[in-house]
N, C-alpha and C. Protein backbone atom coordinates (compact mmCIF):
# COMPACT_ATOMS: atom_id res chain seq x y z
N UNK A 1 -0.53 -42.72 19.54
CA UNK A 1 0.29 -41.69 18.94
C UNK A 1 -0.50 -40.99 17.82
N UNK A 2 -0.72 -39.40 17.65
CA UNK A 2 -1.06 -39.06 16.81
C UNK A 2 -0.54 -38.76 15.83
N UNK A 3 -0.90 -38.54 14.30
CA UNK A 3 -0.18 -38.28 13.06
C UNK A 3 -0.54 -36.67 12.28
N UNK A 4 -0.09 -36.52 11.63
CA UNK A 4 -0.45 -35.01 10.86
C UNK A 4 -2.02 -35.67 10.31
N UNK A 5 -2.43 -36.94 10.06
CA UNK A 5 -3.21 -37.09 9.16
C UNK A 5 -4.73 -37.37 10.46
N UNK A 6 -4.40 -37.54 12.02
CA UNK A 6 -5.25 -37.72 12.99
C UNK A 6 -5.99 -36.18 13.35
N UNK A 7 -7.04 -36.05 13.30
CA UNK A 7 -8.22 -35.05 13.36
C UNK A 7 -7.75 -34.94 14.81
N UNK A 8 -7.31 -33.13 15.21
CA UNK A 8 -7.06 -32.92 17.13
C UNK A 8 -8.18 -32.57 17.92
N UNK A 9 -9.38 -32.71 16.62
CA UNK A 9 -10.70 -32.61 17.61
C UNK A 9 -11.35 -33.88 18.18
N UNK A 10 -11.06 -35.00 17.00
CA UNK A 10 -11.67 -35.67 17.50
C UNK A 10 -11.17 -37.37 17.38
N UNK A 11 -9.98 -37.21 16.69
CA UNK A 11 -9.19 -38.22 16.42
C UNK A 11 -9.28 -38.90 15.44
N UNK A 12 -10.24 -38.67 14.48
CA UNK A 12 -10.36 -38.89 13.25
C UNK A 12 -9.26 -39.13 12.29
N UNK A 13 -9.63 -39.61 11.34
CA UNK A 13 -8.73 -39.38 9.71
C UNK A 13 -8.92 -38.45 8.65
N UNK A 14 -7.92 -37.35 8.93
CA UNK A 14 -7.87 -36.10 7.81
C UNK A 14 -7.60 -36.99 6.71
N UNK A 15 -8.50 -36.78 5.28
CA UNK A 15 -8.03 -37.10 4.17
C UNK A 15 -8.37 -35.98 3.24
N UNK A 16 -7.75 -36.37 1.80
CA UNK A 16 -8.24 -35.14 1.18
C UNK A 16 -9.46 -35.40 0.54
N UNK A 17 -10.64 -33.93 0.24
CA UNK A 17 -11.69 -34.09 0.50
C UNK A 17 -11.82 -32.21 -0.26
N UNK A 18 -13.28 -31.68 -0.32
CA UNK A 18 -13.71 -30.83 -0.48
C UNK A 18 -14.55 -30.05 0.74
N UNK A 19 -14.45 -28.78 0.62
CA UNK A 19 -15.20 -28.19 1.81
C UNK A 19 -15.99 -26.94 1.17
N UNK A 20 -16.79 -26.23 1.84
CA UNK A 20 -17.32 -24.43 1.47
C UNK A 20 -17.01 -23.78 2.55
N UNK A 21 -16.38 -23.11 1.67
CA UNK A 21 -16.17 -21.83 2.38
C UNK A 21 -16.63 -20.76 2.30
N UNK A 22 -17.04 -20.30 3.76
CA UNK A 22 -18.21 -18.74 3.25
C UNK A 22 -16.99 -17.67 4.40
N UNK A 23 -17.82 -16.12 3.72
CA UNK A 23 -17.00 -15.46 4.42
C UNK A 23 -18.04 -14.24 4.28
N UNK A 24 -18.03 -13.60 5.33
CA UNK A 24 -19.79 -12.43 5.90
C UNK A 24 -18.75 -10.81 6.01
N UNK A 25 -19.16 -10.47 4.86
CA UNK A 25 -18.67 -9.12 4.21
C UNK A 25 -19.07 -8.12 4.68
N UNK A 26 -20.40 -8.28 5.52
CA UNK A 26 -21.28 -7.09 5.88
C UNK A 26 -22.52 -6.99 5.40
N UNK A 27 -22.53 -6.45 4.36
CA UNK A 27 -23.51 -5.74 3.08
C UNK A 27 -23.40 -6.84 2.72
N UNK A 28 -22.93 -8.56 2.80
CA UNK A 28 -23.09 -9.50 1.88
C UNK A 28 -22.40 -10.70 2.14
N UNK A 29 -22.57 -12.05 1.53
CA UNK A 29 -22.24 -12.99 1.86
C UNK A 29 -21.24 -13.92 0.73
N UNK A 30 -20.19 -14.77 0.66
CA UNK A 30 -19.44 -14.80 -0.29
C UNK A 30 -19.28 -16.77 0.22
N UNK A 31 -19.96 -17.43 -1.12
CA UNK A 31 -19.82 -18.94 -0.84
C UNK A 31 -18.79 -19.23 -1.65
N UNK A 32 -18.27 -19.83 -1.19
CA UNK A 32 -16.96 -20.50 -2.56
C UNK A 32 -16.87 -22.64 -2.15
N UNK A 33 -17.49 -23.22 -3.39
CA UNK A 33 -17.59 -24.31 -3.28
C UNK A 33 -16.65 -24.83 -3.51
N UNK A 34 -16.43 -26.36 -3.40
CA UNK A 34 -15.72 -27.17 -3.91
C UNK A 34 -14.30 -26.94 -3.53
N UNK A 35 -13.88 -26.55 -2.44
CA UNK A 35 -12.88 -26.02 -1.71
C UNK A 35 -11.77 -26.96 -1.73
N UNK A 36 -10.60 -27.49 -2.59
CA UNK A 36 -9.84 -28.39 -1.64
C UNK A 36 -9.39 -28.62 -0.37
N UNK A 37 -9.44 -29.33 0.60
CA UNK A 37 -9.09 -29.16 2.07
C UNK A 37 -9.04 -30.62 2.42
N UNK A 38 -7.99 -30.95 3.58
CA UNK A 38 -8.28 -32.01 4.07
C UNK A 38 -9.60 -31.75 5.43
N UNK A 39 -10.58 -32.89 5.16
CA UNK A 39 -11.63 -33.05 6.27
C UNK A 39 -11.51 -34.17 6.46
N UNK A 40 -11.63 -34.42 8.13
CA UNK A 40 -11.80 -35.55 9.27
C UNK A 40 -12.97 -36.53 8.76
N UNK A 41 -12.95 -37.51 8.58
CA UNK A 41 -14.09 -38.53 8.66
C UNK A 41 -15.05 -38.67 9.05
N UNK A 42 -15.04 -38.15 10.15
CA UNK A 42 -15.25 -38.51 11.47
C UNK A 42 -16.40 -37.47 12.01
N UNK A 43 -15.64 -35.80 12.10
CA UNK A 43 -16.40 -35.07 12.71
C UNK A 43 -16.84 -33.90 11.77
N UNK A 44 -15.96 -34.42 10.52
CA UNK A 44 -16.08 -33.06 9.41
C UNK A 44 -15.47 -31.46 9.15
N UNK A 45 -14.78 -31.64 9.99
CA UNK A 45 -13.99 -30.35 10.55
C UNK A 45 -12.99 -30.55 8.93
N UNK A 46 -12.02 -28.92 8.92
CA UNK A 46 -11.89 -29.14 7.68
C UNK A 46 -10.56 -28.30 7.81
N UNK A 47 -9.75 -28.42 7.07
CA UNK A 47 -8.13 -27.43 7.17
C UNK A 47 -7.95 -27.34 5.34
N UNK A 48 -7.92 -25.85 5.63
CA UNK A 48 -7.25 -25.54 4.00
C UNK A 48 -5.98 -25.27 3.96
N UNK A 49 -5.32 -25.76 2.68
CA UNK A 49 -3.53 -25.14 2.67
C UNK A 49 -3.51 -24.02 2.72
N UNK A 50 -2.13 -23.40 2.65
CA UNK A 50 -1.67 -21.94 2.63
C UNK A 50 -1.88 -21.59 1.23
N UNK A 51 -1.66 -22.03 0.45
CA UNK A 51 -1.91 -21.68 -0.80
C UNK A 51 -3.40 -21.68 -1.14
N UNK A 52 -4.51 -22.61 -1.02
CA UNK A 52 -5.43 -22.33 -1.31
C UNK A 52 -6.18 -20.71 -0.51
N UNK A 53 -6.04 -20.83 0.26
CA UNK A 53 -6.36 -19.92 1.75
C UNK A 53 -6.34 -18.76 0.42
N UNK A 54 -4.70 -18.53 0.27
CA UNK A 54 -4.77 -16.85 -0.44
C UNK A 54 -4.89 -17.05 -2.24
N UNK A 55 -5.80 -18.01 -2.66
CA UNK A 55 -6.56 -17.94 -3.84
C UNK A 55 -7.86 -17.43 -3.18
N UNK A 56 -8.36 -18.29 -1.90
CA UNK A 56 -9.59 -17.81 -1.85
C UNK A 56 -9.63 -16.12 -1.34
N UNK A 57 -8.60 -15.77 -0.38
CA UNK A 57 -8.36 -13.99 -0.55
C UNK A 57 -8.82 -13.65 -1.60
N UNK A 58 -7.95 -13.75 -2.49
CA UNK A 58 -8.22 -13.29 -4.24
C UNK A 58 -9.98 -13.29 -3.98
N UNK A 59 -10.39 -14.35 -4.22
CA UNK A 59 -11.98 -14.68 -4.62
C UNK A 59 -12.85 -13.67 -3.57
N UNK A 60 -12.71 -13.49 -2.62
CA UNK A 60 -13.16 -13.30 -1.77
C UNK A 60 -13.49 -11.09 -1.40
N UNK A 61 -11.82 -10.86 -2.37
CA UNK A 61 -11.46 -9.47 -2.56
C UNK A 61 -12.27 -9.34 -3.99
N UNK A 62 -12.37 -9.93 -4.73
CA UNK A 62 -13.20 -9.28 -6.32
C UNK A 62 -14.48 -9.55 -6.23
N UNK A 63 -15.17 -10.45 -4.82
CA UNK A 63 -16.76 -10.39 -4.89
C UNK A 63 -16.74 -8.73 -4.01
N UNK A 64 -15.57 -8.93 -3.05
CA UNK A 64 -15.97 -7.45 -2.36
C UNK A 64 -16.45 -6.15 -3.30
N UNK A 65 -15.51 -6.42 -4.44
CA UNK A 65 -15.75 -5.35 -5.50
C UNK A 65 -16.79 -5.76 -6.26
N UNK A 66 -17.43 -6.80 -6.30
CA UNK A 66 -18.53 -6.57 -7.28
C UNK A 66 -19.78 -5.71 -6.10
N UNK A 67 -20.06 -6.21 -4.66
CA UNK A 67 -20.76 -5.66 -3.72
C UNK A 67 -22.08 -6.18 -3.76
N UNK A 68 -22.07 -7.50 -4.12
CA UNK A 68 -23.60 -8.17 -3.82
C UNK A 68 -23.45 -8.70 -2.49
N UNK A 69 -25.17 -8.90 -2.35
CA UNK A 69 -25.61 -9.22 -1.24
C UNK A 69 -25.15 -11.06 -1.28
N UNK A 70 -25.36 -11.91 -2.01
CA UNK A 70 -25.01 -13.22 -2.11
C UNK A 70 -23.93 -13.14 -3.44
N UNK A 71 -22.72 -14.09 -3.27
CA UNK A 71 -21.72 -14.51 -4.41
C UNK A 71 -21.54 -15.60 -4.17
N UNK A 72 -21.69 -16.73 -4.75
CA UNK A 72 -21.77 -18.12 -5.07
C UNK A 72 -20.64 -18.43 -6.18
N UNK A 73 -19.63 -18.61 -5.70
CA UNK A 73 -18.87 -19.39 -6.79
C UNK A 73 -18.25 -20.60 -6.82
N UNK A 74 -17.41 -21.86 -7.80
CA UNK A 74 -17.26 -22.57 -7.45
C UNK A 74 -15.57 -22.07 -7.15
N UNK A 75 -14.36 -23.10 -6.48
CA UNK A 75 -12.94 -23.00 -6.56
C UNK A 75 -12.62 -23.22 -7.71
N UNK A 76 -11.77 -21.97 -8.22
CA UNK A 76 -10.73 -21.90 -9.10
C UNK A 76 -9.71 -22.00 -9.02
N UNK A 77 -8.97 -23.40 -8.54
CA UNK A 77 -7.49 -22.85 -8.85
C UNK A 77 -6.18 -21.99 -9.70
N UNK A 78 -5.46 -21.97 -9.03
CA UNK A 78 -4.70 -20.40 -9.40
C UNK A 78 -4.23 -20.89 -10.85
């Protein structure tokens, strides 16, 4: 039987954990570390909440406006 907390790739154990998240702008690239997310044990795969998701929007919309080629930041929660 699987649980909310069993990985559907690979059957693993989602726990909570940190991830990076990047996102390819075009003209540029946008890292955001230290991500809260639960990741699998197992295979490393990674799920962010709904709430973090649209902090990282936020982060993700004010590197658009700064318009570098690399933005490296760490997570800020809201």
């Amino acid at each position: 039987m699987k649980t909310k907390n069993t990985c559907p790739i690979c059957g693993g154990t989602k726990t909570q954990g940190t991830t990076t998240f990047t996102a390819d702008l075009g003209f540029g690239v946008v890292v955001v570390r230290n991500v809260p997310a639960l990741v699998c044990d197992q295979c490393g795969a990674d799920w962010i909440a709904d709430e973090t998701a649209e902090r990282l929007e936020s982060t993700v919309n004010e590197a658009r406006q700064r318009h570098r080629q690399v933005d490296v930041t760490a997570y800020v929660p809201a």
